[in-house]
C-alpha atoms as a PDB file:
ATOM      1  CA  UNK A   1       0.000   0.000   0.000  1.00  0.00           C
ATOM      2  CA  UNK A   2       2.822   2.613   0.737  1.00  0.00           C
ATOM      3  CA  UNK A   3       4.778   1.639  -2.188  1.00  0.00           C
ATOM      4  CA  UNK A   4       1.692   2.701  -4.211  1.00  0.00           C
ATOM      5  CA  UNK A   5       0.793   5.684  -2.519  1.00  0.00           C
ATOM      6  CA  UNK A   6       4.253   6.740  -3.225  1.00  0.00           C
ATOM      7  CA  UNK A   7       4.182   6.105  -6.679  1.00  0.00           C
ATOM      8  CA  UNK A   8       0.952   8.405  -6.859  1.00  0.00           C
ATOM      9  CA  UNK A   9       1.943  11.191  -4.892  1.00  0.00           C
ATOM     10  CA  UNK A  10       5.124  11.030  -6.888  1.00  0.00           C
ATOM     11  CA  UNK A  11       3.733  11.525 -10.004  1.00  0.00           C
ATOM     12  CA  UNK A  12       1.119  14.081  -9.163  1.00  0.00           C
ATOM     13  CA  UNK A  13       4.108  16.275  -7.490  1.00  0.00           C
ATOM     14  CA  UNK A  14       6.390  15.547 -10.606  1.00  0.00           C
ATOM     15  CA  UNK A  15       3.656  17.046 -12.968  1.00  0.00           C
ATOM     16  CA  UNK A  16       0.648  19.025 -10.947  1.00  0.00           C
ATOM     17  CA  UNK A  17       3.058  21.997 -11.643  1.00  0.00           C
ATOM     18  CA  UNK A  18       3.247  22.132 -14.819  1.00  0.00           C
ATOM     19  CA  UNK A  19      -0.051  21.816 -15.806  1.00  0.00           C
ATOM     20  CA  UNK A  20      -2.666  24.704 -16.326  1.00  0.00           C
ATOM     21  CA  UNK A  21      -4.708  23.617 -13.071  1.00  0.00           C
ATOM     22  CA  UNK A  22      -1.481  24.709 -11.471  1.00  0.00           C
ATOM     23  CA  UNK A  23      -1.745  28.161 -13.193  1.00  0.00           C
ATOM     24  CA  UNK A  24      -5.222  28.527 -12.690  1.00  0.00           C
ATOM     25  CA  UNK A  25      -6.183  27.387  -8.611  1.00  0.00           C
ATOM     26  CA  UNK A  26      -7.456  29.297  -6.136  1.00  0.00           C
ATOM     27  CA  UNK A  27      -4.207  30.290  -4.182  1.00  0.00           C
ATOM     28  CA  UNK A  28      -2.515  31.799  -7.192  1.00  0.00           C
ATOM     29  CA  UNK A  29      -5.610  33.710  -8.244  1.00  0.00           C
ATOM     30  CA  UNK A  30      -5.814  35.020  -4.339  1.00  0.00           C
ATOM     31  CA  UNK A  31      -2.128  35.441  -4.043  1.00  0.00           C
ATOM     32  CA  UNK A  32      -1.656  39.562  -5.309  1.00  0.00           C
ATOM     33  CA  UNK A  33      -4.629  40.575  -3.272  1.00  0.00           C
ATOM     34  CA  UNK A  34      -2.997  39.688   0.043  1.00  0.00           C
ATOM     35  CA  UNK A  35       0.592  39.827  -1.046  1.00  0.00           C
ATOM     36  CA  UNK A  36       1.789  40.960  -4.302  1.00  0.00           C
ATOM     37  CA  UNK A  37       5.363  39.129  -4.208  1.00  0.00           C
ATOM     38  CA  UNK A  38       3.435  35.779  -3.324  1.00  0.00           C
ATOM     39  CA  UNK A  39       1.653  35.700  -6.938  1.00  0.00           C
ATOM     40  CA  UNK A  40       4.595  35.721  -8.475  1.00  0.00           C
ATOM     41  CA  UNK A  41       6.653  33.145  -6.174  1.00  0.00           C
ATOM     42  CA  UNK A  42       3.666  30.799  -6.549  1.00  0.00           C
ATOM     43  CA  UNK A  43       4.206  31.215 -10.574  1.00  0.00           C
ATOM     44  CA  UNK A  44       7.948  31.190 -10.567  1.00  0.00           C
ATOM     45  CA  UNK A  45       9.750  28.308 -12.040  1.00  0.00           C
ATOM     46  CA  UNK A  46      12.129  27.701  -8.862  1.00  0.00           C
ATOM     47  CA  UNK A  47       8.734  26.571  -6.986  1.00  0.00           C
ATOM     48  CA  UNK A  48       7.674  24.415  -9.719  1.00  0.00           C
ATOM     49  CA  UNK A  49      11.098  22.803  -9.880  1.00  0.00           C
ATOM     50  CA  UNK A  50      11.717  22.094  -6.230  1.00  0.00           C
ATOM     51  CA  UNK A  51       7.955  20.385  -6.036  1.00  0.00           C
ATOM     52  CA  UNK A  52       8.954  18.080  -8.929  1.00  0.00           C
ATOM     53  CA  UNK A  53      12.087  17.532  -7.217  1.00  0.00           C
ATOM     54  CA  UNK A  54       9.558  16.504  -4.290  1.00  0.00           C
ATOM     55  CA  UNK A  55       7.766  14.241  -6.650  1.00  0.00           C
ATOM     56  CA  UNK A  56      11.487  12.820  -7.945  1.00  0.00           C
ATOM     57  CA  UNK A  57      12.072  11.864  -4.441  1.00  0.00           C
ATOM     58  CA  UNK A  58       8.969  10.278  -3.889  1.00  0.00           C
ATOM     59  CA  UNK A  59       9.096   7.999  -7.104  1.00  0.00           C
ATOM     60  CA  UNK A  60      12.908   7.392  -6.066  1.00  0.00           C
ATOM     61  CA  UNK A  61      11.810   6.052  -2.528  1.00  0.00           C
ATOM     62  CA  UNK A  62       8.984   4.261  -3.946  1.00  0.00           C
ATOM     63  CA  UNK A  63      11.525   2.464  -6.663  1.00  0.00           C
ATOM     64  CA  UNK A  64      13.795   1.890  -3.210  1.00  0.00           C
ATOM     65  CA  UNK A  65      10.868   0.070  -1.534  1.00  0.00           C
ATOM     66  CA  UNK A  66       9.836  -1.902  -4.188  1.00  0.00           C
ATOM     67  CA  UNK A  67      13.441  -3.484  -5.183  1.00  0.00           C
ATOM     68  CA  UNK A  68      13.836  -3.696  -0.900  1.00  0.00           C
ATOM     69  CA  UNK A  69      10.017  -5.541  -0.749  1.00  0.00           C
ATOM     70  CA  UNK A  70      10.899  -9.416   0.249  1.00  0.00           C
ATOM     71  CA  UNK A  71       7.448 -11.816   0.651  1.00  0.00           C
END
């Protein structure tokens, strides 16, 4: 069960941020009222990289589990 789990929150972090339902939520439309720096931080290519990298790192543990996984 963790193993897949991992694989699916591993691919939805490696490639929710690319995607236009990224671009369009709720936070990002919200963001420039409160803050205007936070818009642009939740748009900026650094934060989409470093959640993919969260996503790599899930599918890599998920990988690690499965060739570790002994019945």
């Amino acid at each position: 069960m963790v193993i897949v789990v991992g694989i699916e929150v591993g691919l939805l972090l490696l490639t929710l941020p690319w995607t236009r339902l990224w671009d369009h939520s709720l936070w990002i439309a919200q963001a420039p009222a409160a803050h205007p720096w936070l818009g642009n931080f939740l748009r900026s290519d650094f934060l989409r990289g470093g959640v993919s990298g969260l996503g790599l790192m899930n599918l890599w543990i998920a990988a690690s589990e499965i060739t570790g996984f002994r019945l």
